[in-house]
Protein backbone atom coordinates (compact mmCIF):
# COMPACT_ATOMS: atom_id res chain seq x y z
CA UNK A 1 -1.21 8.50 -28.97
CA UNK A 2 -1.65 10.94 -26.02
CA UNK A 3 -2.56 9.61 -22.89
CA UNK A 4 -3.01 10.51 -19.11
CA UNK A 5 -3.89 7.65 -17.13
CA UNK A 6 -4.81 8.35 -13.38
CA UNK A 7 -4.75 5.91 -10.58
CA UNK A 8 -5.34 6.00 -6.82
CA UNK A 9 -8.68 6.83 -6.08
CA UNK A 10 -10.68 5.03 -3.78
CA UNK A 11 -12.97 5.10 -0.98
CA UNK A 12 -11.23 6.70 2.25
CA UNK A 13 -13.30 7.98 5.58
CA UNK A 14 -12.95 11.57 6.39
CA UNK A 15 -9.32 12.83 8.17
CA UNK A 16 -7.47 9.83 5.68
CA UNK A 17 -5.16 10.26 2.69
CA UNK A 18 -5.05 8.85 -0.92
CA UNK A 19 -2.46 9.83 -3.32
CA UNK A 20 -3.87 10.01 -7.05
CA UNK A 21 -1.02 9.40 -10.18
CA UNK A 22 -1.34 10.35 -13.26
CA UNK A 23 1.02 8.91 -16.18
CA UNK A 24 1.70 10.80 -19.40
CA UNK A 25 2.60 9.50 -22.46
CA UNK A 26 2.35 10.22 -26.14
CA UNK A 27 3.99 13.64 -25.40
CA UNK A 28 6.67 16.28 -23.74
CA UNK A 29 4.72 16.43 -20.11
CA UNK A 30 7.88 19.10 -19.46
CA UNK A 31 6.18 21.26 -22.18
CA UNK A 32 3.47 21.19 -20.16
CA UNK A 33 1.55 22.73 -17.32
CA UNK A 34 0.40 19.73 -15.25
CA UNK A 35 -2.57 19.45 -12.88
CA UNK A 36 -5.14 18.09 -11.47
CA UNK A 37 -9.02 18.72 -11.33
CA UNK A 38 -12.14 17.68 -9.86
CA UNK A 39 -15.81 17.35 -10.48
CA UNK A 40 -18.79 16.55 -7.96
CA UNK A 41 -22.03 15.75 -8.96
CA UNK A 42 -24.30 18.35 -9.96
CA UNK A 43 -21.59 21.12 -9.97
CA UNK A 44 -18.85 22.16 -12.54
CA UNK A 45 -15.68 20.44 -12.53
CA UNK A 46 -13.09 22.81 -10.52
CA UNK A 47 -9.05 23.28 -10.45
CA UNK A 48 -7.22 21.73 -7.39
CA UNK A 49 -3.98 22.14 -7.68
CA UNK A 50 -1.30 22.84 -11.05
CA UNK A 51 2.27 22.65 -11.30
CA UNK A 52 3.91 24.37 -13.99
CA UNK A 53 7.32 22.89 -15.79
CA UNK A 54 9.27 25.07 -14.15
CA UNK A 55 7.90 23.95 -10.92
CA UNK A 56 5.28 26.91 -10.16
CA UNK A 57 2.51 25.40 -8.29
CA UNK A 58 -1.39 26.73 -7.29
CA UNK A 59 -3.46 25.52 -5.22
CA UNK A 60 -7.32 26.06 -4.47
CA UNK A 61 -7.93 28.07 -1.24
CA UNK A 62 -10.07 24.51 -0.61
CA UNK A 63 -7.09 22.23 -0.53
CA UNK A 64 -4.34 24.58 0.67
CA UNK A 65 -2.26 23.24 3.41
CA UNK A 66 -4.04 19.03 2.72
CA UNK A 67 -3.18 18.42 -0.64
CA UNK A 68 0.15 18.27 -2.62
CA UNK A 69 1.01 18.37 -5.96
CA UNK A 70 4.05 16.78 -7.19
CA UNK A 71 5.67 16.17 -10.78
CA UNK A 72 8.51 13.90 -11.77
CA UNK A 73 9.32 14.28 -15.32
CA UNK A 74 12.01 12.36 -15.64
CA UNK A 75 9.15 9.30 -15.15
CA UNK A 76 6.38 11.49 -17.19
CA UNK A 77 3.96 11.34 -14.19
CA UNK A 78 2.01 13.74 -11.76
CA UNK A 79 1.43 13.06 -8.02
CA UNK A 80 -1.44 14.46 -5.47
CA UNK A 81 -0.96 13.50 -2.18
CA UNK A 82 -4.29 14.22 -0.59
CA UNK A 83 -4.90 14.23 3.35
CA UNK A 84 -6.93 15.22 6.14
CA UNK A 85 -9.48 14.74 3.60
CA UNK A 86 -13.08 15.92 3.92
CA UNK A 87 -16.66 14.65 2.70
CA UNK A 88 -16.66 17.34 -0.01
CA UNK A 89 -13.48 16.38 -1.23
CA UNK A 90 -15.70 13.59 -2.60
CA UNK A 91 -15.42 14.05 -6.41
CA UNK A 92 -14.44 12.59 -9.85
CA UNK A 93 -10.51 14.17 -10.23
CA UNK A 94 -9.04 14.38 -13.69
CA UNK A 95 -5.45 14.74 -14.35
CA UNK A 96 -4.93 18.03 -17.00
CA UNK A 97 -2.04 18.90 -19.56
CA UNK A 98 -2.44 22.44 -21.02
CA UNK A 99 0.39 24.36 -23.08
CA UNK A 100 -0.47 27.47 -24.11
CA UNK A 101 1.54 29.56 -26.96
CA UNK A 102 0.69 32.17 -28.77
CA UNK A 103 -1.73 30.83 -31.36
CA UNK A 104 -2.57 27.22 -29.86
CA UNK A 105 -3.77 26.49 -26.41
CA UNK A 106 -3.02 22.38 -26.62
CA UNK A 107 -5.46 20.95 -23.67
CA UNK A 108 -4.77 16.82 -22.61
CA UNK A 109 -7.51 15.47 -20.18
CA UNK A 110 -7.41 12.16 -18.29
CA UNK A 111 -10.24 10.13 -17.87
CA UNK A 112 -10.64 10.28 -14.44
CA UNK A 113 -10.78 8.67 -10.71
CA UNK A 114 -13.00 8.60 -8.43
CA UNK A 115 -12.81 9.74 -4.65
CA UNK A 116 -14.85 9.14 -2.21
CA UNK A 117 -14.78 10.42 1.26
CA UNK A 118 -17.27 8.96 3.78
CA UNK A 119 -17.52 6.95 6.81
């Protein structure tokens, strides 16, 4: 059974830092692109940051130089270390898995955790 499992959210005033985890299991997570997104109310959910297997990481122009994305895959999980955070940081973030061939685009979603930044 797949699974990605996050953990780490929380309630944090603005300038702190949360890391989010996210374990996989019930599949290859090196097979994978691994990432993480986010969703506000009221607007679409959004890409933060990705790491590819190979190590190939993206970041939104939002997060650059405050948030990091790590991956251990030796341990199946994904890391975002999160700081100087802001009020519109506030959002539910999902962990992602996505491998895309040529045929099959194979899309894993977590079920989310919730961050809240406010003082």
């Amino acid at each position: 059974q797949v699974q990605l499992v996050e953990s780490g959210g929380g309630l944090v005033q603005p300038g702190g830092s949360l890391r989010l985890a996210c374990a996989a299991s019930g599949f290859i997570p090196s097979d994978f692109a691994m990432g993480w997104y986010r969703q506000a109310p009221g607007k679409e959910r959004e890409l933060v940051a990705t790491v590819t297997g190979e190590g190939s990481i993206h970041y939104a122009d939002s997060v650059k130089g405050r948030f990091t994305i790590t991956r251990d895959n030796a341990k199946n999980m994904v890391f975002l270390q999160m700081n100087s955070l802001k009020p519109e940081d506030t959002a539910l973030y999902y962990c992602n898995a996505v491998k895309r061939a040529l045929l099959l685009t194979t899309n894993y979603w977590g079920q989310g955790t919730q961050v809240t930044v406010s003082s």
